[in-house]
C-alpha atoms as a PDB file:
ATOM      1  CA  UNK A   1       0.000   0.000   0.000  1.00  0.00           C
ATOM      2  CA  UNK A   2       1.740   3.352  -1.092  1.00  0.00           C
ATOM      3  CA  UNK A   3       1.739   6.054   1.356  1.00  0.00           C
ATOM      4  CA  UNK A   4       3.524   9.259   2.419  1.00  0.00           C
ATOM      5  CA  UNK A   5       4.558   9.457   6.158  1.00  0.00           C
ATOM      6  CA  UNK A   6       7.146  11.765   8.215  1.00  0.00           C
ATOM      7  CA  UNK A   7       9.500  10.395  10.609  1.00  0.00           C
ATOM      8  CA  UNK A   8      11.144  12.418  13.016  1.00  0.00           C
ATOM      9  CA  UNK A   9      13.593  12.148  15.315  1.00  0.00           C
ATOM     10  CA  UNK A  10      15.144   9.355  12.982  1.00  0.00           C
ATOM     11  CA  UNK A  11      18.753   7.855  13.349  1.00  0.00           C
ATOM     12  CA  UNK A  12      19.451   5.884  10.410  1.00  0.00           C
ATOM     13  CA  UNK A  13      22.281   4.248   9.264  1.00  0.00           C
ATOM     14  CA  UNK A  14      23.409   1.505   6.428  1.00  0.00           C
ATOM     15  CA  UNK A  15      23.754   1.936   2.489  1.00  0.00           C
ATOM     16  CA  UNK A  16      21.561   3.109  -0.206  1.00  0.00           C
ATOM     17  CA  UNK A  17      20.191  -0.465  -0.482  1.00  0.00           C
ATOM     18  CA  UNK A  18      19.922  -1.465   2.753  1.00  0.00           C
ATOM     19  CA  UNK A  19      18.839   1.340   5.577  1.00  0.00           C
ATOM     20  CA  UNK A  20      17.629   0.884   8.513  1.00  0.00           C
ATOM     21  CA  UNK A  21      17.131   3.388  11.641  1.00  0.00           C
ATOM     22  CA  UNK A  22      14.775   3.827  15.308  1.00  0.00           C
ATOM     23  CA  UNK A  23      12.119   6.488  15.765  1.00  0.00           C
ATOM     24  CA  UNK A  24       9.859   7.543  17.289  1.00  0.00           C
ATOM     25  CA  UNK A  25       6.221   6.044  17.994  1.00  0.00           C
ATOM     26  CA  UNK A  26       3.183   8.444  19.705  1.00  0.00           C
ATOM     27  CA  UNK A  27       1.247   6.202  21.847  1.00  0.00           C
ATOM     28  CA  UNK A  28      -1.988   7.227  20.345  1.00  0.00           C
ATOM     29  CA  UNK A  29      -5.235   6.502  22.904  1.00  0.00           C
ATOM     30  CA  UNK A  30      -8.008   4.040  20.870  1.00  0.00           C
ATOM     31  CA  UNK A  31      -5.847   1.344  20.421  1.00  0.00           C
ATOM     32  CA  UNK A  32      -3.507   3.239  17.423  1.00  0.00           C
ATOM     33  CA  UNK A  33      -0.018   3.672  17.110  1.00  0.00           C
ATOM     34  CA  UNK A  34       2.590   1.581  18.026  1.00  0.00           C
ATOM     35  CA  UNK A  35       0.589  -1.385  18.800  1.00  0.00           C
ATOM     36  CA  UNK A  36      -1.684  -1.532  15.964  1.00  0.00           C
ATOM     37  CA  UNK A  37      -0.767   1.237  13.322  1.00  0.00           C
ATOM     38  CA  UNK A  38      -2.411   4.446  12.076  1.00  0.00           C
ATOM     39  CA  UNK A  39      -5.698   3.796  10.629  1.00  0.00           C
ATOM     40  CA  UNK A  40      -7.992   6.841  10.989  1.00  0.00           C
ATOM     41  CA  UNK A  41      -5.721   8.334  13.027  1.00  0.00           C
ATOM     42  CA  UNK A  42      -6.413  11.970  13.994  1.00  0.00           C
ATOM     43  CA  UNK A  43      -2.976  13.938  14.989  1.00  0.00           C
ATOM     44  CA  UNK A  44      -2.624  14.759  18.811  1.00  0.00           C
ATOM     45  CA  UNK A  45      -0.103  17.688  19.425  1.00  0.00           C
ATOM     46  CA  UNK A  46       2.891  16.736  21.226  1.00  0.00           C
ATOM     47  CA  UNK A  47       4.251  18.442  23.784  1.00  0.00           C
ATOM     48  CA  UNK A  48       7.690  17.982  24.618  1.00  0.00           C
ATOM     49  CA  UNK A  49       9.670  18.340  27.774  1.00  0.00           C
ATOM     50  CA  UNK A  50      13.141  18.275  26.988  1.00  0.00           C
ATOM     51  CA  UNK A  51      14.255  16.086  30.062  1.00  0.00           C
ATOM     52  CA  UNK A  52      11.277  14.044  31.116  1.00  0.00           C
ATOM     53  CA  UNK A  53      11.359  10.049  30.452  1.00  0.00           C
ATOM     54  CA  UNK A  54       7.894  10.193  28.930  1.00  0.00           C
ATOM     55  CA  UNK A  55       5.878  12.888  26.453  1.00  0.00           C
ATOM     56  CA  UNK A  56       2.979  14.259  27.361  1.00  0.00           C
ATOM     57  CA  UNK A  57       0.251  14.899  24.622  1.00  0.00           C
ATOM     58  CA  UNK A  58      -2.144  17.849  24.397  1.00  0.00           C
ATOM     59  CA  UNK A  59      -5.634  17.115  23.625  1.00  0.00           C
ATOM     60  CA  UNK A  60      -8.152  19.897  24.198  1.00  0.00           C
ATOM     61  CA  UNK A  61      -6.225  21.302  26.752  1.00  0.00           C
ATOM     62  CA  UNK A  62      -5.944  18.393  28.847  1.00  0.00           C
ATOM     63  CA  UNK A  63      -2.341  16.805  29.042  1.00  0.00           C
ATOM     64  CA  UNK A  64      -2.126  12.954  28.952  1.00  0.00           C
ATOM     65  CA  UNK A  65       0.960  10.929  29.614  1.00  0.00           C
ATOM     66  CA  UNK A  66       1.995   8.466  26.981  1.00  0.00           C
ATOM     67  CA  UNK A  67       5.094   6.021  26.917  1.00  0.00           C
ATOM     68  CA  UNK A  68       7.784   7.042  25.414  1.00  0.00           C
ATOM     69  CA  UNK A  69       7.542   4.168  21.765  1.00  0.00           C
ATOM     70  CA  UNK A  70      10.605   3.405  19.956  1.00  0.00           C
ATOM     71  CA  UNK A  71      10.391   1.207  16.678  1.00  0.00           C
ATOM     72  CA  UNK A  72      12.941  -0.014  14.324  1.00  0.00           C
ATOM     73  CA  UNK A  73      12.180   0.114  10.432  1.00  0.00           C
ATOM     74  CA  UNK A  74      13.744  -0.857   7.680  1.00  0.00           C
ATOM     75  CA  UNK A  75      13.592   0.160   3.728  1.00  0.00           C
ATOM     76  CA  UNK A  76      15.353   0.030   0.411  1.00  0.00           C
ATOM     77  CA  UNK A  77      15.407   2.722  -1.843  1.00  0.00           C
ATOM     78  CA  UNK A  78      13.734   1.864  -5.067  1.00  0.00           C
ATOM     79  CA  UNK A  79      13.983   5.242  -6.984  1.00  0.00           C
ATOM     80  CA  UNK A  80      15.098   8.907  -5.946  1.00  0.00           C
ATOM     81  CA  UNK A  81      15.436  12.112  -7.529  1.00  0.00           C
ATOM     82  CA  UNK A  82      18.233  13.899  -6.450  1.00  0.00           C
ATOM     83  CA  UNK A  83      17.115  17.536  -7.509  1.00  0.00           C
ATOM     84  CA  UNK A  84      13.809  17.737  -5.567  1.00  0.00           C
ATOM     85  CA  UNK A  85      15.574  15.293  -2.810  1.00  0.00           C
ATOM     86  CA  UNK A  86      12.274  13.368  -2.994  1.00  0.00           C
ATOM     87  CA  UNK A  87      13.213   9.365  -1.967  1.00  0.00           C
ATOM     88  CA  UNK A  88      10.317   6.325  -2.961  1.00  0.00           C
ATOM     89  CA  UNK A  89      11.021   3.299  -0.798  1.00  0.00           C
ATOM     90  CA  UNK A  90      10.020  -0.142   0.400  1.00  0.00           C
ATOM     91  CA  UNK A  91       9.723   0.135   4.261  1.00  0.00           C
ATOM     92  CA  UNK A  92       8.254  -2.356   7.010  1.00  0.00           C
ATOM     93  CA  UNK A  93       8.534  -1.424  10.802  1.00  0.00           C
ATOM     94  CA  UNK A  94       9.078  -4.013  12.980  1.00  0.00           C
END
């Protein structure tokens, strides 16, 4: 299933052909996220404390503590286009 996602707070590492990398999971409430993926998802703001073990997410004023979700994911580039830096990959998180 093709899709466009944004990953932040990536460290990757590896070749062209072979990259892999850990980032960052919300803990969405309603069973999404990390556990079960991001169907229907609607965004919750994060709001981050720079020294706290777990994030706290805004929603309607109210802030909830989540876990702090770390996955690993790996892809291989199939095509890229070095003058808009735009990259199309095959990706599975684990």
């Amino acid at each position: 299933m093709p899709f466009l996602f944004t990953v932040k707070q990536l460290e990757a590492s590896g070749k062209p052909n072979n990259d892999s990398g850990k980032f960052f999971v919300p803990s969405y409430p309603k069973g999404r996220g990390g556990s079960t993926g991001y169907g229907n998802t609607v965004a919750l703001h994060l709001c981050l404390a720079e020294a706290e073990v777990t994030r706290k997410f805004c929603r309607r004023g109210t802030l909830r503590t989540r876990p702090l979700l770390w996955k690993r994911g790996y892809w291989k580039i199939t095509k890229s286009n070095p003058e808009t830096g735009e990259v199309i990959e095959v990706f599975e998180s684990l």
